[in-house]
PDB file of N, CA and C in Angstrom:
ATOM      1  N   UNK A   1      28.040  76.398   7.604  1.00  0.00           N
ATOM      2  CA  UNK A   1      28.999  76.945   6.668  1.00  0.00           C
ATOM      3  C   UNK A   1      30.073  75.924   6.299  1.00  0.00           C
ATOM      4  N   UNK A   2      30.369  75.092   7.337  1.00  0.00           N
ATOM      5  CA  UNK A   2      31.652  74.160   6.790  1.00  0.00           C
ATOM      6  C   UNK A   2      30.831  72.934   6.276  1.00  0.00           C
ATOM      7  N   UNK A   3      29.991  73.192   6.072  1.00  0.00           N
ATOM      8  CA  UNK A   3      28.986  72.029   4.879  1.00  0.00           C
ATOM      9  C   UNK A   3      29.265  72.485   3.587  1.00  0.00           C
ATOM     10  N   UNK A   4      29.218  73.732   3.518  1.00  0.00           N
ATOM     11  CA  UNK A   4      29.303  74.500   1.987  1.00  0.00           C
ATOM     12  C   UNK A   4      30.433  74.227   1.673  1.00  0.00           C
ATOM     13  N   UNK A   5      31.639  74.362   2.529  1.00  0.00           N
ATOM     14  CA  UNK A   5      32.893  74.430   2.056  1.00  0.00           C
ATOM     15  C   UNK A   5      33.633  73.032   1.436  1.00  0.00           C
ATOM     16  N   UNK A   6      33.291  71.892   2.199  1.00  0.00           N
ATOM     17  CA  UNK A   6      33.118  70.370   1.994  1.00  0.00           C
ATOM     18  C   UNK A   6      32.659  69.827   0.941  1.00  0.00           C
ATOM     19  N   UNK A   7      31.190  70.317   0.369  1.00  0.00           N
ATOM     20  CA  UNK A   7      30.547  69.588  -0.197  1.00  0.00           C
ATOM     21  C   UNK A   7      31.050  69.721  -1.790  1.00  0.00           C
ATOM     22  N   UNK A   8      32.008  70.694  -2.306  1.00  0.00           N
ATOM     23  CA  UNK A   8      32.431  70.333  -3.426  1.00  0.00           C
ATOM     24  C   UNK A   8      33.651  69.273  -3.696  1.00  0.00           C
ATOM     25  N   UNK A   9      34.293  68.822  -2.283  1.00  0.00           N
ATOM     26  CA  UNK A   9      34.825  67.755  -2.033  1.00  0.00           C
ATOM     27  C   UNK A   9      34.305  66.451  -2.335  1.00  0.00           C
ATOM     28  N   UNK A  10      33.479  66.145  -1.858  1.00  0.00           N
ATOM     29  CA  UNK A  10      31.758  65.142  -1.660  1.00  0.00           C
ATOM     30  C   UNK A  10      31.867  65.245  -3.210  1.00  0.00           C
ATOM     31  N   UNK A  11      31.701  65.935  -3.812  1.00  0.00           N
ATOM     32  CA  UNK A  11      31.431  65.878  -5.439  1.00  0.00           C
ATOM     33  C   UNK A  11      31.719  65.574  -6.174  1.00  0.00           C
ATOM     34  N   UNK A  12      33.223  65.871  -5.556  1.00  0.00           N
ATOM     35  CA  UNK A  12      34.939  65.610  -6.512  1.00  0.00           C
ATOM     36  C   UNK A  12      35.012  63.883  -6.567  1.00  0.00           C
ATOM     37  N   UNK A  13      34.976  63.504  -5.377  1.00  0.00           N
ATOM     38  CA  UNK A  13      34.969  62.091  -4.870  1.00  0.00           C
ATOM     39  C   UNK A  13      33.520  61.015  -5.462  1.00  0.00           C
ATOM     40  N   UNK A  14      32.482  61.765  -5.568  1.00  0.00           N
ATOM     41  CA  UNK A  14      31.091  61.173  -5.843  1.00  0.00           C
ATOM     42  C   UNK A  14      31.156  60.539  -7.822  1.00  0.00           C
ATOM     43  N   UNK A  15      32.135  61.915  -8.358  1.00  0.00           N
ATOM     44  CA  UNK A  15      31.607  61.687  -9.494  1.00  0.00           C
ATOM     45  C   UNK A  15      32.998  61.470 -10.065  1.00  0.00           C
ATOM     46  N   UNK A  16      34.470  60.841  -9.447  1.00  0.00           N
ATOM     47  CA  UNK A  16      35.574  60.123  -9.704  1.00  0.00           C
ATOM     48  C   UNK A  16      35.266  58.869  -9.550  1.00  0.00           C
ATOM     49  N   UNK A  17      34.281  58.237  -8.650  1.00  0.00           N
ATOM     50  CA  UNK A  17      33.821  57.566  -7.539  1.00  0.00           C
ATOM     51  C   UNK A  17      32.832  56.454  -9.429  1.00  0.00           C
ATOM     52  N   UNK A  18      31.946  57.343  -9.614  1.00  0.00           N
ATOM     53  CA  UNK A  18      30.976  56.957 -11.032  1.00  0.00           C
ATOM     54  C   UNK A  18      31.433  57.280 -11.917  1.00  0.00           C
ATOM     55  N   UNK A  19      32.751  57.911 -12.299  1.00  0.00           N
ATOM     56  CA  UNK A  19      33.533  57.297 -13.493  1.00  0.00           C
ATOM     57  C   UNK A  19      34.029  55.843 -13.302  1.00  0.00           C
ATOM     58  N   UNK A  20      34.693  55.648 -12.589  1.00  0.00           N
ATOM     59  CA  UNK A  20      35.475  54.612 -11.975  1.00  0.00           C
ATOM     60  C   UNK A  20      34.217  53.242 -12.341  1.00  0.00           C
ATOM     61  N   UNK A  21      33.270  53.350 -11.846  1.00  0.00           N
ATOM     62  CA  UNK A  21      32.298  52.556 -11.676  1.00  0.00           C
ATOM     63  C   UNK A  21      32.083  52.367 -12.790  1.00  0.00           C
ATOM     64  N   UNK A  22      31.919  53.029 -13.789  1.00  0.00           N
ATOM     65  CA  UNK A  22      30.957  52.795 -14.902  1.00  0.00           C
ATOM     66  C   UNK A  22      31.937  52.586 -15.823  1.00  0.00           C
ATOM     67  N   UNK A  23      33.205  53.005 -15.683  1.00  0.00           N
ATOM     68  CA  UNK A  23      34.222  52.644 -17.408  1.00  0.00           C
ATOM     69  C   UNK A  23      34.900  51.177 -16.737  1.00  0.00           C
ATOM     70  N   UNK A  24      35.391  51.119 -15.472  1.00  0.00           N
ATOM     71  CA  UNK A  24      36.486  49.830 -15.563  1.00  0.00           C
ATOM     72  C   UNK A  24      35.286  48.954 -14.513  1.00  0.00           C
ATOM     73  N   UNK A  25      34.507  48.969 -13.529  1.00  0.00           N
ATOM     74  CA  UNK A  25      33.925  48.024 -12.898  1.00  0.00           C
ATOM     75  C   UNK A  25      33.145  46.898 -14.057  1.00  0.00           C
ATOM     76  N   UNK A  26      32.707  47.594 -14.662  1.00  0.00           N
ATOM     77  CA  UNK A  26      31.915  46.380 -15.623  1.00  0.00           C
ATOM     78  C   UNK A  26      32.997  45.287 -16.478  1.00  0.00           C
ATOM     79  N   UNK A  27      33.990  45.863 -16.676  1.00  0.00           N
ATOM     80  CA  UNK A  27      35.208  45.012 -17.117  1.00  0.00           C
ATOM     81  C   UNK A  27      35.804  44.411 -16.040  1.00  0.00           C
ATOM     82  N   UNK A  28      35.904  44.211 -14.704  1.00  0.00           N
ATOM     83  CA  UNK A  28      36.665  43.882 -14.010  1.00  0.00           C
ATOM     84  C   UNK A  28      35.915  42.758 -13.473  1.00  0.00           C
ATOM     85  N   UNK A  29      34.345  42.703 -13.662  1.00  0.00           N
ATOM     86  CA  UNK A  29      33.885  42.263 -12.943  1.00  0.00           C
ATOM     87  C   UNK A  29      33.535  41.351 -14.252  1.00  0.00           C
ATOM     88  N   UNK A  30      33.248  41.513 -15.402  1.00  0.00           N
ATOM     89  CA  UNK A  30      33.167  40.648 -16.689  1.00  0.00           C
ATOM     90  C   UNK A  30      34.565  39.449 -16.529  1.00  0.00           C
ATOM     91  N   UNK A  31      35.823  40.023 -16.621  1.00  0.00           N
ATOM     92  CA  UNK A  31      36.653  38.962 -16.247  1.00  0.00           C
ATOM     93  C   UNK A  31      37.382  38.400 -14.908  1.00  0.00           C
ATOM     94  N   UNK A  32      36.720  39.162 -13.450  1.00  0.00           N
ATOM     95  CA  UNK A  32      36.961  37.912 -12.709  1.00  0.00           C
ATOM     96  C   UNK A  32      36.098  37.546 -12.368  1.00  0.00           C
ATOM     97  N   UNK A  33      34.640  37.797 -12.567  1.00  0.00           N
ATOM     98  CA  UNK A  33      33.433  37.224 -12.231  1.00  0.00           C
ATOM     99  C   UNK A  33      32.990  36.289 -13.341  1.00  0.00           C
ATOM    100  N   UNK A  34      32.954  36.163 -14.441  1.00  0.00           N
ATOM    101  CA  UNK A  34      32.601  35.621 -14.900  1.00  0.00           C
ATOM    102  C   UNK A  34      33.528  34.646 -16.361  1.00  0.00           C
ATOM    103  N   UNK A  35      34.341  35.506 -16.932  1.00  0.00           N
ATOM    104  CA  UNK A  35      35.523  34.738 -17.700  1.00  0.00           C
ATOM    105  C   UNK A  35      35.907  33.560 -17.215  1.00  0.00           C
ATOM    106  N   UNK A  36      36.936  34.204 -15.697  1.00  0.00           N
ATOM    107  CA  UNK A  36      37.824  33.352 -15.291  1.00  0.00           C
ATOM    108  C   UNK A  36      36.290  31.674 -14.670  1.00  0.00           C
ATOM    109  N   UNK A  37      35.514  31.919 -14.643  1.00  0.00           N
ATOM    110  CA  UNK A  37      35.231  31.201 -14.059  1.00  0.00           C
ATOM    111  C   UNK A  37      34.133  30.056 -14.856  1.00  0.00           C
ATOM    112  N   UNK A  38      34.114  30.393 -15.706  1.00  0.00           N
ATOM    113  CA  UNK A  38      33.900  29.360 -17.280  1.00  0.00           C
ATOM    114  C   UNK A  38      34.736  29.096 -17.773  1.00  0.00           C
ATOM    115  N   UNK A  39      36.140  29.018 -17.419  1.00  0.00           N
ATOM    116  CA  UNK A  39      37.232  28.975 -17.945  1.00  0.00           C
ATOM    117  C   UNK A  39      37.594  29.664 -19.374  1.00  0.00           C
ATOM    118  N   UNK A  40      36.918  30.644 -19.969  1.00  0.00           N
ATOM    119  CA  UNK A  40      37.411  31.688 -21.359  1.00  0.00           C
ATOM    120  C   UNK A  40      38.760  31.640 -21.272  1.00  0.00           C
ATOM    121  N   UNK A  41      38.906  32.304 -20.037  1.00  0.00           N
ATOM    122  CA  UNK A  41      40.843  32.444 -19.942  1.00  0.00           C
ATOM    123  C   UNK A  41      41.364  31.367 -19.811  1.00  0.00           C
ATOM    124  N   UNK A  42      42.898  31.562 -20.260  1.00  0.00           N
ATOM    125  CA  UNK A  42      44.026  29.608 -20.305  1.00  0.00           C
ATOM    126  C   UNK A  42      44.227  29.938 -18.924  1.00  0.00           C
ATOM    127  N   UNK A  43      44.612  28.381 -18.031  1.00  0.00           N
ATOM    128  CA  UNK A  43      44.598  28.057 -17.239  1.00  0.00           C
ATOM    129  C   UNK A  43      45.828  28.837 -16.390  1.00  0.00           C
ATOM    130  N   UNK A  44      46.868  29.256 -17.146  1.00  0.00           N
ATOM    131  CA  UNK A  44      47.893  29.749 -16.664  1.00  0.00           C
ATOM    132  C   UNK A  44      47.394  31.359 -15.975  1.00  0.00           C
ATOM    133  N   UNK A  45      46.422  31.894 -16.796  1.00  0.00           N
ATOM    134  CA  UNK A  45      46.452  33.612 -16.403  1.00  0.00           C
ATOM    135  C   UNK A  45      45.563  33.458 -14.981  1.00  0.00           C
ATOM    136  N   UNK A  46      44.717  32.493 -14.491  1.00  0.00           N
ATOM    137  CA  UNK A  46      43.905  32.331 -13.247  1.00  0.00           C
ATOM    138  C   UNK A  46      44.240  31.434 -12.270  1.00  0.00           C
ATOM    139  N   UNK A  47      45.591  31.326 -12.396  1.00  0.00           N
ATOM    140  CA  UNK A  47      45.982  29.951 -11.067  1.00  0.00           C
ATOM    141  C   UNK A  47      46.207  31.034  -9.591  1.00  0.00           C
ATOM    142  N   UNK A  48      46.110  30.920  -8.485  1.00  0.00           N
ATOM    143  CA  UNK A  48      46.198  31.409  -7.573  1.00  0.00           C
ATOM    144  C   UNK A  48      47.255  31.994  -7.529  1.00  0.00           C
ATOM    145  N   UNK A  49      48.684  31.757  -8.114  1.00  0.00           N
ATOM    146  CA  UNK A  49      50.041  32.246  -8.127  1.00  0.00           C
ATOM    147  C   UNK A  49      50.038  33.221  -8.930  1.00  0.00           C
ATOM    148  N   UNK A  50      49.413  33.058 -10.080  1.00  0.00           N
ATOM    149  CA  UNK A  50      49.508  34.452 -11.065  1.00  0.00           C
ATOM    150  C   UNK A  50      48.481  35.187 -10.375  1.00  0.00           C
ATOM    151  N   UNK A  51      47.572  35.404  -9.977  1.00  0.00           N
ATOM    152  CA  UNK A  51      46.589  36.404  -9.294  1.00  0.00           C
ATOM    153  C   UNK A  51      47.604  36.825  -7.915  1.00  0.00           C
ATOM    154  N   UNK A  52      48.275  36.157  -7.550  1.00  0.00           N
ATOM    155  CA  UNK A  52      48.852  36.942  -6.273  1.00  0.00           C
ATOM    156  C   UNK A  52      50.155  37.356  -6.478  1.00  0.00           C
ATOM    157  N   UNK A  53      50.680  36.873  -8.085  1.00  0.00           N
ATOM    158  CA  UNK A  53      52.286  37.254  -8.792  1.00  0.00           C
ATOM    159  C   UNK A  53      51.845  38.885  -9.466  1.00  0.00           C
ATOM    160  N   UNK A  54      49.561  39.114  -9.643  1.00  0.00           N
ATOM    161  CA  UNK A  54      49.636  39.922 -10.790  1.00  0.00           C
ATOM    162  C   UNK A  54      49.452  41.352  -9.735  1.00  0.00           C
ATOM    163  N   UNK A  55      49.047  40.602  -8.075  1.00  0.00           N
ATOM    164  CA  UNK A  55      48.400  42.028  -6.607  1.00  0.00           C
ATOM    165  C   UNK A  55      49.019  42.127  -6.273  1.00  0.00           C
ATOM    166  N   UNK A  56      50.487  41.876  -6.649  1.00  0.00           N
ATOM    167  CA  UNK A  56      51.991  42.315  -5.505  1.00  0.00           C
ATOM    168  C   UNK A  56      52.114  43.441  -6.250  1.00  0.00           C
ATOM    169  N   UNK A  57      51.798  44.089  -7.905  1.00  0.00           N
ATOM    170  CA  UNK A  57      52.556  45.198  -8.560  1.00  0.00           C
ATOM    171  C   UNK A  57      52.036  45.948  -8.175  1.00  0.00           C
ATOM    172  N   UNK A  58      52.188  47.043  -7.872  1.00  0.00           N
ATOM    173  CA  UNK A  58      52.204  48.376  -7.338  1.00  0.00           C
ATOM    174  C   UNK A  58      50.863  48.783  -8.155  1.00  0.00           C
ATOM    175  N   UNK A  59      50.919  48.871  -9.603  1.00  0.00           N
ATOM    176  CA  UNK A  59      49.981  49.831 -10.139  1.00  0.00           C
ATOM    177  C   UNK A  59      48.461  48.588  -9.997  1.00  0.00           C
ATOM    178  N   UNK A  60      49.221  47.483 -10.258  1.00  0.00           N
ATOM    179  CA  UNK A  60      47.500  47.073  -9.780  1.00  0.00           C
ATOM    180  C   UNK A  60      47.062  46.844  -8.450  1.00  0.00           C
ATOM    181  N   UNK A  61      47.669  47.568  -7.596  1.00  0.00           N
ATOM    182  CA  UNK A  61      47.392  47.813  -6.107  1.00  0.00           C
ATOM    183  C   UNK A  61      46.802  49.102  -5.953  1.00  0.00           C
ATOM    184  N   UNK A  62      47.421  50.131  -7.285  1.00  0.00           N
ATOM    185  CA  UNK A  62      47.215  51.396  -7.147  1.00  0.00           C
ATOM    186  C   UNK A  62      45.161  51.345  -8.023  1.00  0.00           C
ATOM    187  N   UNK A  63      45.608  50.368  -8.986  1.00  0.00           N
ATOM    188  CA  UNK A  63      44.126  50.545  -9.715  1.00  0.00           C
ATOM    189  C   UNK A  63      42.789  49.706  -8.517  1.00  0.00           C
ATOM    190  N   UNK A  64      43.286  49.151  -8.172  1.00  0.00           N
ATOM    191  CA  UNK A  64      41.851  48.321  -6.964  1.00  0.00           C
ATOM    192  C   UNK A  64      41.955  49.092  -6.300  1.00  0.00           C
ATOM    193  N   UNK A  65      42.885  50.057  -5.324  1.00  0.00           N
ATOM    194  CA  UNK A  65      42.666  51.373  -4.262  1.00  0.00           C
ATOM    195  C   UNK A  65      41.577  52.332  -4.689  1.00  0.00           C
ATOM    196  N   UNK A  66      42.031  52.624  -6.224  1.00  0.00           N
ATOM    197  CA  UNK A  66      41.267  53.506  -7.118  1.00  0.00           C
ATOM    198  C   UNK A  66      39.877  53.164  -6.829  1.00  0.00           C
ATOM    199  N   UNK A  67      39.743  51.678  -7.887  1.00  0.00           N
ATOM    200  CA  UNK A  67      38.548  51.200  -8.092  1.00  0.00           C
ATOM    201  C   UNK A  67      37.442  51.262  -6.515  1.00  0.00           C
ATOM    202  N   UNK A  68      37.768  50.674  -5.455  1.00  0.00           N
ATOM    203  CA  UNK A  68      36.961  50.156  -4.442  1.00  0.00           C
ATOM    204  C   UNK A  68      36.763  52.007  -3.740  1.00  0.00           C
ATOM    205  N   UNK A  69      37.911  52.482  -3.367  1.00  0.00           N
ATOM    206  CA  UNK A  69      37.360  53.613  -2.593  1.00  0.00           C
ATOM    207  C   UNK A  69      36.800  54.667  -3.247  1.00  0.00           C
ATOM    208  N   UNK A  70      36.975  54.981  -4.125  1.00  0.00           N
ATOM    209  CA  UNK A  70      36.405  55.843  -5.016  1.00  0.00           C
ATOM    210  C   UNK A  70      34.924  55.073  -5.420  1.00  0.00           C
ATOM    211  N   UNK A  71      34.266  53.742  -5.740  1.00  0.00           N
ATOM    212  CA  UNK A  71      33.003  53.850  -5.414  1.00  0.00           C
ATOM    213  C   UNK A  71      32.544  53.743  -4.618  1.00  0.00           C
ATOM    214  N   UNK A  72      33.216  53.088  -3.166  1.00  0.00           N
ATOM    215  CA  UNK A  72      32.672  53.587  -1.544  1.00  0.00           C
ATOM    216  C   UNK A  72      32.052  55.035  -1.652  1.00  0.00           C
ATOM    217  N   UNK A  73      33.203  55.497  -2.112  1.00  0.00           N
ATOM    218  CA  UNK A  73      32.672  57.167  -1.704  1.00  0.00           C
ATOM    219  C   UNK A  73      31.608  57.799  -2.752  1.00  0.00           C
ATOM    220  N   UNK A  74      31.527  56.907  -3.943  1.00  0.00           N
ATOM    221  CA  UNK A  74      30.315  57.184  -4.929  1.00  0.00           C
ATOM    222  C   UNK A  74      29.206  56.921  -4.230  1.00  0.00           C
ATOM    223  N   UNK A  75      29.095  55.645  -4.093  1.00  0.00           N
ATOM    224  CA  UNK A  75      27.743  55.081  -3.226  1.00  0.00           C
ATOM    225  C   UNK A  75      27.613  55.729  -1.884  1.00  0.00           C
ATOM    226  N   UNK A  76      28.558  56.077  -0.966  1.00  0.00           N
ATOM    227  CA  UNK A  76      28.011  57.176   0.519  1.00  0.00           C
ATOM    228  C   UNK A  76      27.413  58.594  -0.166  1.00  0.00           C
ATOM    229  N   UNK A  77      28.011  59.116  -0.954  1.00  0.00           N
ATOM    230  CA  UNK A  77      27.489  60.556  -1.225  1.00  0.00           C
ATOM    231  C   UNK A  77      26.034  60.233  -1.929  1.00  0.00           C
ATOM    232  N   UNK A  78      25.976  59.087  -3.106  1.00  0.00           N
ATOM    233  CA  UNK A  78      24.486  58.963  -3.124  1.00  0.00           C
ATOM    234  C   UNK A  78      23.476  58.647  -1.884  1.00  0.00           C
ATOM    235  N   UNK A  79      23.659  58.006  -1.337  1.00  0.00           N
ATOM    236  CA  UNK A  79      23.047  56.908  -0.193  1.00  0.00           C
ATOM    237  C   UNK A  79      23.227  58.366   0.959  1.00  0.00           C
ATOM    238  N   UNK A  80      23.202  59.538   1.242  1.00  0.00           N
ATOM    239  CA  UNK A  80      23.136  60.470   1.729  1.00  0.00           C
ATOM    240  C   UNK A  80      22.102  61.232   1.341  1.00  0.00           C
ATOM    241  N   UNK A  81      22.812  61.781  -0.029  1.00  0.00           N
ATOM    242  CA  UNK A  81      21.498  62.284  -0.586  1.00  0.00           C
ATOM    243  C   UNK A  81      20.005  61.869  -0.683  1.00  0.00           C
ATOM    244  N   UNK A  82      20.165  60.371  -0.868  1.00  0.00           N
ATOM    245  CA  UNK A  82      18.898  59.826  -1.229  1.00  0.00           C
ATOM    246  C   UNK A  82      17.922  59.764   0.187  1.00  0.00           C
ATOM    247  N   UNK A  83      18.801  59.598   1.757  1.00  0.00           N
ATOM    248  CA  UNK A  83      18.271  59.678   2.535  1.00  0.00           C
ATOM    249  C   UNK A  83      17.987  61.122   2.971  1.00  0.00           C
ATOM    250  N   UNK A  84      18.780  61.824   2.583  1.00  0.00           N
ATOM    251  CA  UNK A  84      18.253  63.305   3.039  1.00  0.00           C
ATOM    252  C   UNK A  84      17.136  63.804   2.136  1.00  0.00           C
ATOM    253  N   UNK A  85      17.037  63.117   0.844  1.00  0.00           N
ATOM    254  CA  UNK A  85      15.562  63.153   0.016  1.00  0.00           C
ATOM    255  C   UNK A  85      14.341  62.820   0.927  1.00  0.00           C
ATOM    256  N   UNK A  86      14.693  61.424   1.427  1.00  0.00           N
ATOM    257  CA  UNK A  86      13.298  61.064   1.937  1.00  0.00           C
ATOM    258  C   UNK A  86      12.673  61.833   3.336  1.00  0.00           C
ATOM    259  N   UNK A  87      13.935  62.624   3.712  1.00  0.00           N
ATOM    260  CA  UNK A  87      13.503  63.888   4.739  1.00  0.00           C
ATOM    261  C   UNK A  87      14.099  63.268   5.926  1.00  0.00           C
ATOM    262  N   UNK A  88      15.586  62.524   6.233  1.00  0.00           N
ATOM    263  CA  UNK A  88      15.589  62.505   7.632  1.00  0.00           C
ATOM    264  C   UNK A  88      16.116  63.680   8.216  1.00  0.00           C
ATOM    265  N   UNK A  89      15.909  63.960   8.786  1.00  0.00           N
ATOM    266  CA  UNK A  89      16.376  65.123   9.911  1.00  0.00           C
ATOM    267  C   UNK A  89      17.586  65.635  10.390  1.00  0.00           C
ATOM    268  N   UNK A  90      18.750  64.799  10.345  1.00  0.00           N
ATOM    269  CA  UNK A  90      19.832  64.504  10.596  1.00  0.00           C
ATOM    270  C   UNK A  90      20.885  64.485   9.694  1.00  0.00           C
ATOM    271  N   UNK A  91      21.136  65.500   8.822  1.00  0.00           N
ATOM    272  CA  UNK A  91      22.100  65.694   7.866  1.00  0.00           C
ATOM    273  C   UNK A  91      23.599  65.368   8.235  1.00  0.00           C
ATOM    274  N   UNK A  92      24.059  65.593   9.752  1.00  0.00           N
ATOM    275  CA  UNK A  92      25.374  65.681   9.804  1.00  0.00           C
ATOM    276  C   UNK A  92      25.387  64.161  10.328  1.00  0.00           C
ATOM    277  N   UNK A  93      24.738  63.817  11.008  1.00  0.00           N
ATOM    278  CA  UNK A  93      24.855  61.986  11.319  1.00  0.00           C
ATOM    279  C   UNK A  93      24.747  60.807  10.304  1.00  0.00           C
ATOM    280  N   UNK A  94      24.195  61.368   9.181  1.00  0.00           N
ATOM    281  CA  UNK A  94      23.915  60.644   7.511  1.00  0.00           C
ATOM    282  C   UNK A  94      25.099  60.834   7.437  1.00  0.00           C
ATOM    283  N   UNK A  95      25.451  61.849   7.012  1.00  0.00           N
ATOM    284  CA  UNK A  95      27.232  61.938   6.173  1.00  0.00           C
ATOM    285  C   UNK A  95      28.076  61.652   6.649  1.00  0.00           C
ATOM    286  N   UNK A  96      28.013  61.563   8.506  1.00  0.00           N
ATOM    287  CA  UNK A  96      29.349  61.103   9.091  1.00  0.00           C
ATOM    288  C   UNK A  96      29.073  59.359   8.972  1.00  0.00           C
ATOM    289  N   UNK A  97      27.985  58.879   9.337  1.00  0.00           N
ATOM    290  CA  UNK A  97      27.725  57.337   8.812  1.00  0.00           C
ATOM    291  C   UNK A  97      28.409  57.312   7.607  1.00  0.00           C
ATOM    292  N   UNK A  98      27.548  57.574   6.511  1.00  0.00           N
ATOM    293  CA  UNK A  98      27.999  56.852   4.926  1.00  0.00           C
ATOM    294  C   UNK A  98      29.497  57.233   4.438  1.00  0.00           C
ATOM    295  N   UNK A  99      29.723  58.746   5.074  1.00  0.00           N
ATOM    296  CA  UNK A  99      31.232  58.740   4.725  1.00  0.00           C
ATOM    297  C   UNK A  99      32.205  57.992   5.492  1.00  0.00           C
ATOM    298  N   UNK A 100      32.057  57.915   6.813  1.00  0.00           N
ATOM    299  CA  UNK A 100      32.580  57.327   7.597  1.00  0.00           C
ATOM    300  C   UNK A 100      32.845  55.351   7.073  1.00  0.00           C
ATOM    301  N   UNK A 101      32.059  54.785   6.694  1.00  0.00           N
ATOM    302  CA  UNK A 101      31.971  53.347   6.079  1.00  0.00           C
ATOM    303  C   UNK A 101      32.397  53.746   4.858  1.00  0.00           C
ATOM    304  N   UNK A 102      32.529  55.091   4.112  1.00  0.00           N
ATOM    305  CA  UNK A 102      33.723  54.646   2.800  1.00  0.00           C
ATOM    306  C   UNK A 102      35.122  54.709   3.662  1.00  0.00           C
ATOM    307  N   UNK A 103      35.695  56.016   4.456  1.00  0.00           N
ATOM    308  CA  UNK A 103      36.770  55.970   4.587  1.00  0.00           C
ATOM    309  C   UNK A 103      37.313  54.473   5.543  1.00  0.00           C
ATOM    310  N   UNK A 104      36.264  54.033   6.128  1.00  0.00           N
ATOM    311  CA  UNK A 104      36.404  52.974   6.786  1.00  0.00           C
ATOM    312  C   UNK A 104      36.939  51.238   6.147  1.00  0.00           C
ATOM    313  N   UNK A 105      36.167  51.348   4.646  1.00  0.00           N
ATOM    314  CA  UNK A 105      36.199  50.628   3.354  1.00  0.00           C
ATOM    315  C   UNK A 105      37.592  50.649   2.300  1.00  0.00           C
ATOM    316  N   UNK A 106      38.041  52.204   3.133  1.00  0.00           N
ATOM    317  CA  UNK A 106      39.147  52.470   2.181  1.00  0.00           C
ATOM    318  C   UNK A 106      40.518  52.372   2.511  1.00  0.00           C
ATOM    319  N   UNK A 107      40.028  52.462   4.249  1.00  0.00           N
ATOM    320  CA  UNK A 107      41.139  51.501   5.233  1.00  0.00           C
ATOM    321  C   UNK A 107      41.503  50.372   4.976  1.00  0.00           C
ATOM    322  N   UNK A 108      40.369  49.575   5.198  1.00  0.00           N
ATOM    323  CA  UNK A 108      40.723  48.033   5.093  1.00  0.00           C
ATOM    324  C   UNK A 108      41.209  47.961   3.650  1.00  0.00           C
ATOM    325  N   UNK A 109      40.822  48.501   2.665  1.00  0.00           N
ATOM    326  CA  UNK A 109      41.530  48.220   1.245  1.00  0.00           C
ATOM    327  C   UNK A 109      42.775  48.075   1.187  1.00  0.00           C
ATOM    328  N   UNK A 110      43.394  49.723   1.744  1.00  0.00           N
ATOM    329  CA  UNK A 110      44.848  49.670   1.870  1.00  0.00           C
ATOM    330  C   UNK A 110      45.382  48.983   2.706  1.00  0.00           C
ATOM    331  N   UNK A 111      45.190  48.167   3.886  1.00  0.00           N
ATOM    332  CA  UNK A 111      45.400  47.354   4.755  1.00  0.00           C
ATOM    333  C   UNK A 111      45.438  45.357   3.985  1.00  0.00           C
ATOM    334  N   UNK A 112      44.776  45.137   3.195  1.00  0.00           N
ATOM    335  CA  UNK A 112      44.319  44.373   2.620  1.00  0.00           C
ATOM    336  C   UNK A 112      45.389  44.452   1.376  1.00  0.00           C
ATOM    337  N   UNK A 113      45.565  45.273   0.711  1.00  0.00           N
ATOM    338  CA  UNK A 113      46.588  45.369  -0.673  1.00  0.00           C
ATOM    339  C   UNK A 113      47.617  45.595   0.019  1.00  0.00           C
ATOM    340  N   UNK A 114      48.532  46.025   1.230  1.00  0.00           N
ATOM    341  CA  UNK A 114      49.158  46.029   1.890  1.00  0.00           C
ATOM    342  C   UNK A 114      50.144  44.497   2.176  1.00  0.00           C
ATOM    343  N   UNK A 115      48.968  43.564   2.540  1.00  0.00           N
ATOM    344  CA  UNK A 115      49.511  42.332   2.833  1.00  0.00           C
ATOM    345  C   UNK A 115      49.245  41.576   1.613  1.00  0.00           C
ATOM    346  N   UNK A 116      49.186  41.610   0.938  1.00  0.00           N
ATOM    347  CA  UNK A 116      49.341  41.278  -0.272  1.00  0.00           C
ATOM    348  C   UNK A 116      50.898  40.577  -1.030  1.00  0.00           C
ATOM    349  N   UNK A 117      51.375  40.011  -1.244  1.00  0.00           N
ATOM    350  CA  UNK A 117      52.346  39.423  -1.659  1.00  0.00           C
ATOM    351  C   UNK A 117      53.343  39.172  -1.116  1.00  0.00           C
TER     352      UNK A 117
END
């Protein structure tokens, strides 16, 4: 019964989790994966000082918290399901694993943006 009650939680988080993923990850990852590093951008917006002048502000501490734990918790609620597809046996040891390594993921985030600037 406290599976039922949970799992529209799991849902809330799964599919904030694949918005997140699918509108700003492909942009985030277009310009620091690949912009900054063909140099597209002027030299000033990618020097190590402006990247650690741009992770001290609050809201872009608040948007990477967003971004990373919210698809932790996209990818555990899939990566659950998909194993409880293939029939393991063990429903409550799947979800405490995969959820357990987002909230675990979502620690170190805030721990990590924490020391930050």
């Amino acid at each position: 019964m406290a599976a039922q009650k949970t799992e529209s939680f799991w849902w809330l988080l799964f599919s904030a989790g694949g918005m997140m993923s699918a509108i700003f990850l492909p942009g985030h990852v277009f310009f620091q994966g690949l912009a900054m590093q063909l140099g597209w951008l002027p030299e000033s917006a990618t020097s190590y000082g402006r990247m650690v002048e741009l992770l001290s502000h609050p809201i872009a501490k608040l948007y990477l918290l967003a971004l990373i734990s919210l698809s932790l918790f996209h990818a555990g609620h899939r990566l659950k399901h998909v194993v409880s597809d293939l029939g393991l046996e063990a429903p409550g040891l799947v979800a405490f694993i995969f959820y357990g390594v987002a909230f675990l993921g979502t620690g170190l985030t805030v721990f990590a943006l924490a020391n930050i600037g």
